[in-house]
N, C-alpha and C. Protein backbone atom coordinates (compact mmCIF):
# COMPACT_ATOMS: atom_id res chain seq x y z
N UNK A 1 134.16 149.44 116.19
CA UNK A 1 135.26 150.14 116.82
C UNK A 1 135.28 151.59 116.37
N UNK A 2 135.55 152.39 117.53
CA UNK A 2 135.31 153.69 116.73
C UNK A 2 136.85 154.19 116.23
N UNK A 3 136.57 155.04 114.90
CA UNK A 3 137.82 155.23 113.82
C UNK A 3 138.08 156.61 114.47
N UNK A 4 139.25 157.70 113.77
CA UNK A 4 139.53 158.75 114.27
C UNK A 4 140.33 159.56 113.12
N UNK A 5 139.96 160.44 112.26
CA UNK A 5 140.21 161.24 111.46
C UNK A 5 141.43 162.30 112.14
N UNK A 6 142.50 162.03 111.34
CA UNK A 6 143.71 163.59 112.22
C UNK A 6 143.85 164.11 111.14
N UNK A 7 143.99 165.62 111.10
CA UNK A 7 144.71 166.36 110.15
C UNK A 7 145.47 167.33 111.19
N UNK A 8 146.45 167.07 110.39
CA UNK A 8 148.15 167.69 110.65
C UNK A 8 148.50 168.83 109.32
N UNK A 9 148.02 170.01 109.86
CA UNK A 9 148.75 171.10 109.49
C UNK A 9 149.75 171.41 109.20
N UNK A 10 150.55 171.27 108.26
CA UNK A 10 152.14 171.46 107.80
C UNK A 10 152.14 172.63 108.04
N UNK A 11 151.43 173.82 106.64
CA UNK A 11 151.79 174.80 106.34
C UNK A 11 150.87 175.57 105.49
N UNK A 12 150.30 176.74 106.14
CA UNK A 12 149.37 177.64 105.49
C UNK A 12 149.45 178.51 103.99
N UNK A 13 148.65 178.02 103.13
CA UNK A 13 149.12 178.70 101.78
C UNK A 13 148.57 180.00 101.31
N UNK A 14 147.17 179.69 101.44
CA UNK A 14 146.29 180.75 101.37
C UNK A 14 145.12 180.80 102.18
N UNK A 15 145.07 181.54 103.06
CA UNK A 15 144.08 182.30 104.26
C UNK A 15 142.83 182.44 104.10
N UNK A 16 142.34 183.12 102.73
CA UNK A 16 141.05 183.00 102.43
C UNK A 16 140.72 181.79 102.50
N UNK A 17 141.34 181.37 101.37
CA UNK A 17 140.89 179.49 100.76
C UNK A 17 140.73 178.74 102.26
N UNK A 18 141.11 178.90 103.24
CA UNK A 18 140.93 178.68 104.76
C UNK A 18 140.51 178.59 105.21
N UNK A 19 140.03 179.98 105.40
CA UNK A 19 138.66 180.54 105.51
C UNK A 19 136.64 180.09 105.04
N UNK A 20 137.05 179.88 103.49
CA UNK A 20 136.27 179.51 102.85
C UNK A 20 135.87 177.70 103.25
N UNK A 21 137.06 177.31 103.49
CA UNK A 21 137.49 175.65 103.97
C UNK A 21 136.16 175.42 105.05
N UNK A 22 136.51 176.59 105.96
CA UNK A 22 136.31 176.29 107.79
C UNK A 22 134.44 176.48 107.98
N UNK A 23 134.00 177.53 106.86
CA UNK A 23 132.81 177.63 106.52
C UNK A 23 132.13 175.86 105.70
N UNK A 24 132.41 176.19 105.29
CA UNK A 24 131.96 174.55 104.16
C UNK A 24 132.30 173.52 104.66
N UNK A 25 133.04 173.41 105.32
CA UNK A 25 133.19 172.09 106.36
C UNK A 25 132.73 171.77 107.33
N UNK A 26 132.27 173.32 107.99
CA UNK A 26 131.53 173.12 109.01
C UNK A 26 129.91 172.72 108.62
N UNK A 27 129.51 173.41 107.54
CA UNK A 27 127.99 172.57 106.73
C UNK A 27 128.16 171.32 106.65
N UNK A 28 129.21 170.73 106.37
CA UNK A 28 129.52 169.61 105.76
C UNK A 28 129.34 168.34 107.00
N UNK A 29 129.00 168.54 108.00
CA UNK A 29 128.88 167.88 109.26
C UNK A 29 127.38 166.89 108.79
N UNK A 30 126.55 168.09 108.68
CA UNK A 30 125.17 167.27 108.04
C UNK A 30 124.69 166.22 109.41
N UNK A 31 124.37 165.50 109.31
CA UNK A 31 123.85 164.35 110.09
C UNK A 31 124.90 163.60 110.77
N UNK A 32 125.95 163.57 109.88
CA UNK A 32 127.37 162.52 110.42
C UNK A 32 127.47 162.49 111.96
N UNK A 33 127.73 161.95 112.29
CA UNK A 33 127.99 161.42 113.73
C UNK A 33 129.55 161.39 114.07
N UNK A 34 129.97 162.59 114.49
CA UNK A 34 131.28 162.84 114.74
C UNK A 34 131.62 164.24 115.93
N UNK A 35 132.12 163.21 116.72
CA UNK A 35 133.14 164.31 117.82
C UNK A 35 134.41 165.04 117.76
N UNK A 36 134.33 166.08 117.47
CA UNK A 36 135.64 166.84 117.41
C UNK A 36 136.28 166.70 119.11
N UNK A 37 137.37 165.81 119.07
CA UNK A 37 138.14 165.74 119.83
C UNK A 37 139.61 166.66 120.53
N UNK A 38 140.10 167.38 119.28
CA UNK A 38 140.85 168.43 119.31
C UNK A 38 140.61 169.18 118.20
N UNK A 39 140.82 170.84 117.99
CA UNK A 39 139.95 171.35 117.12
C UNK A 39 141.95 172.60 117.11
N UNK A 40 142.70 172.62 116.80
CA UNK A 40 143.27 173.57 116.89
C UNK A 40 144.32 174.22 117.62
N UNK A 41 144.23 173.73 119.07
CA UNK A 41 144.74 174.08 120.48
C UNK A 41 146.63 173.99 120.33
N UNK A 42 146.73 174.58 121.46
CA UNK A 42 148.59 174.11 121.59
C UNK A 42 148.90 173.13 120.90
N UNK A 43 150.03 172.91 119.93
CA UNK A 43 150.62 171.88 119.37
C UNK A 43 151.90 171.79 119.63
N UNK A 44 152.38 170.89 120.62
CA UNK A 44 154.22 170.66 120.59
C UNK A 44 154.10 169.75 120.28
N UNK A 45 155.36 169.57 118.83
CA UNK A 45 155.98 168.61 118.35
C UNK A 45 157.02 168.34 118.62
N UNK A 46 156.88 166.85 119.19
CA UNK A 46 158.20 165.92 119.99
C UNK A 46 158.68 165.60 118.63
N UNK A 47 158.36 164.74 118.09
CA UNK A 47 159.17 164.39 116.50
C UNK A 47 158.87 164.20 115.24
N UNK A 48 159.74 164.57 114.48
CA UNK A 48 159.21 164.80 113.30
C UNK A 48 159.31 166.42 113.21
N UNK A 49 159.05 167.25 111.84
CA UNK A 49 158.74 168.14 111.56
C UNK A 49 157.65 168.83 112.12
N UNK A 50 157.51 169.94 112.14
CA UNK A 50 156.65 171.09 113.43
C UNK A 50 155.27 170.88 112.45
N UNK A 51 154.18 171.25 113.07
CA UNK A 51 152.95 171.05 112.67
C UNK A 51 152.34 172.55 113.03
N UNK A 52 151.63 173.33 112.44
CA UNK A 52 150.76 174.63 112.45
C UNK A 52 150.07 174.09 113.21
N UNK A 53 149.07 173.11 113.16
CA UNK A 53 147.71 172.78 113.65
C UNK A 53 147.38 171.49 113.69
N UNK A 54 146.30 171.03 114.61
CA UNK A 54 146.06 169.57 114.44
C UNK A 54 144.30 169.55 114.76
N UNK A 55 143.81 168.84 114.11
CA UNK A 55 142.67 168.31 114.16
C UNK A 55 142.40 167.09 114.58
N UNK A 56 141.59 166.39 115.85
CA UNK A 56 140.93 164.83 115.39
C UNK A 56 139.53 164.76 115.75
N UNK A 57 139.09 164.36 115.09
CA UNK A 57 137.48 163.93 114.88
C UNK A 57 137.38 162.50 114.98
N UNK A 58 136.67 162.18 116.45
CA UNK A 58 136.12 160.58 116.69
C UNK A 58 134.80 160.27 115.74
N UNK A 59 134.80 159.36 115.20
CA UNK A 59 133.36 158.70 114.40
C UNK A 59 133.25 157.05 115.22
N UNK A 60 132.27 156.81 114.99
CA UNK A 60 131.19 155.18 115.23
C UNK A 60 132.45 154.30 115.03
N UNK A 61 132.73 154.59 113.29
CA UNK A 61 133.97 153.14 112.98
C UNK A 61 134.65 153.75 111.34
N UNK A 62 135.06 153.23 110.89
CA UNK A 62 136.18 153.46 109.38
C UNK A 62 135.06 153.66 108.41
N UNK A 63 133.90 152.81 108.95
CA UNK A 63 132.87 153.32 107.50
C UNK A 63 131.85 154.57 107.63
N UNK A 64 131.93 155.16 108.66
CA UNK A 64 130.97 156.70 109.06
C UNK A 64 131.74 157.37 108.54
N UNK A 65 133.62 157.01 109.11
CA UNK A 65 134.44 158.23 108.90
C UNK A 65 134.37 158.20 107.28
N UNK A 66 134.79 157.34 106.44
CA UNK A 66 134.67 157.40 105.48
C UNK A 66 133.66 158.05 104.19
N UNK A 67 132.12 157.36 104.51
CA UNK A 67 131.02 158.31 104.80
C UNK A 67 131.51 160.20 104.67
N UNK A 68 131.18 160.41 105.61
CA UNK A 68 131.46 161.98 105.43
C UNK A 68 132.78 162.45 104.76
N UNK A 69 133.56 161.70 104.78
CA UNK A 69 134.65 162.23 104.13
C UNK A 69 134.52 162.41 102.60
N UNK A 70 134.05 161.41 101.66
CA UNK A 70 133.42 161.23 100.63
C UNK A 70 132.27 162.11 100.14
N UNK A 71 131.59 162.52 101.39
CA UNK A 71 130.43 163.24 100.92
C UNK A 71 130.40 164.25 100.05
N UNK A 72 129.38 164.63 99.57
CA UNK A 72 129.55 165.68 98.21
C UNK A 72 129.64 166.83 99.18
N UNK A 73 129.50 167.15 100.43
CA UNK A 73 129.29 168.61 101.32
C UNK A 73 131.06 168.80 101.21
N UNK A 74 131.40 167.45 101.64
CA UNK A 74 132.74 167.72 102.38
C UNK A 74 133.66 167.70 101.16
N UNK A 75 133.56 166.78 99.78
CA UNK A 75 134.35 167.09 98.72
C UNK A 75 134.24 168.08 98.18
N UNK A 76 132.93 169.14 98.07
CA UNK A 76 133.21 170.72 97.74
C UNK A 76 134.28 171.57 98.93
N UNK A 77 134.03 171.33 100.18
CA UNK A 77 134.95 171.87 101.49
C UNK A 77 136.47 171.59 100.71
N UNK A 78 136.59 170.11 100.76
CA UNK A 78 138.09 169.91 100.29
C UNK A 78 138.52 170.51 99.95
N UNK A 79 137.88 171.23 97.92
CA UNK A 79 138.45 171.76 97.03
C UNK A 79 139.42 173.07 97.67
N UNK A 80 138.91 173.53 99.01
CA UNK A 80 139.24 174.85 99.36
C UNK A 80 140.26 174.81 100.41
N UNK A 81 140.58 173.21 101.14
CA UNK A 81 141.58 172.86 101.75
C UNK A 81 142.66 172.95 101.15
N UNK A 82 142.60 172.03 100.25
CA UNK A 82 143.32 171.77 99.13
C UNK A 82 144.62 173.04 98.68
N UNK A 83 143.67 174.01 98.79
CA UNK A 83 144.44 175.32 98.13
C UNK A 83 144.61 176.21 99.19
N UNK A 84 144.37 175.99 99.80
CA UNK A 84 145.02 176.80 101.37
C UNK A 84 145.73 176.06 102.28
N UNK A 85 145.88 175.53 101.94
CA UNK A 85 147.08 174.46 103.23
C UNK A 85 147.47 173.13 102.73
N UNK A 86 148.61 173.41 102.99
CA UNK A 86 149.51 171.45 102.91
C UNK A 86 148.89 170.70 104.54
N UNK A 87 148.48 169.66 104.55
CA UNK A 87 147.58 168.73 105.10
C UNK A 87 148.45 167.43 105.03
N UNK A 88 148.51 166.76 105.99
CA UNK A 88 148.55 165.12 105.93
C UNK A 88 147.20 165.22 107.02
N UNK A 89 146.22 163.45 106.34
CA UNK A 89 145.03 163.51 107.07
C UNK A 89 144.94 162.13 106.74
N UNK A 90 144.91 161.32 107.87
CA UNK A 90 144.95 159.94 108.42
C UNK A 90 143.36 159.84 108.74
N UNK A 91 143.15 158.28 108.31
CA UNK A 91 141.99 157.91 109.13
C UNK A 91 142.51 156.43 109.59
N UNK A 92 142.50 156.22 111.45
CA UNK A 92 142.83 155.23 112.02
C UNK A 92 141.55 154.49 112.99
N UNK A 93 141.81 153.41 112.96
CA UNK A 93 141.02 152.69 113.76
C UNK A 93 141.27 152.87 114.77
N UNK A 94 140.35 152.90 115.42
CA UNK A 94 140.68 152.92 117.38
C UNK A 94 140.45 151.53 118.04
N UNK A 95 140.72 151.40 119.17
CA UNK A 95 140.42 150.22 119.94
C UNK A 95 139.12 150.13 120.39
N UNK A 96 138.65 148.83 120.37
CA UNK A 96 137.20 148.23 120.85
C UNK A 96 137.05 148.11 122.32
N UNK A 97 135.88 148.11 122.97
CA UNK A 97 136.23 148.66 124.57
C UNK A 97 135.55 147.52 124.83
């Protein structure tokens, strides 16, 4: 079943560190097998607290997504998320077709 990575943008801390993020994450793709599904675009929030930004990335299933997420490319990327932005980042299963 294929899984689906979201990150939800709260709130921007530091710009560089962002910056530095969007570079190293984008290396961080490597071989992984993943579709960026939304990358950024218009965000209206119906409920809940307002969101800066949203990300989702389709993968194969929970263990690809997992996979790259773990990876040593993408845990150096993190370090720089981390410090430039408050993030909530879900990984959900999708439905089997």
């Amino acid at each position: 079943m294929p899984a689906y990575v979201v990150f939800i943008k709260n709130s921007t801390i530091d710009a560089e560190e962002l910056k530095t993020y969007g570079q190293k994450a984008a290396g961080a793709r490597g071989d992984h097998k993943m579709v960026p599904l939304a990358f950024y675009g218009a965000v209206e929030t119906l409920e809940g607290d307002a969101a800066e930004g949203v990300v989702l990335i389709q993968f194969p299933d929970m263990a690809a997504a997992k996979a790259w997420y773990h990876s040593p490319a993408y845990q150096d990327a993190l370090q720089h998320r981390l410090k430039g932005a408050d993030y909530r980042v879900i990984l959900t299963e999708g439905l089997g077709g």
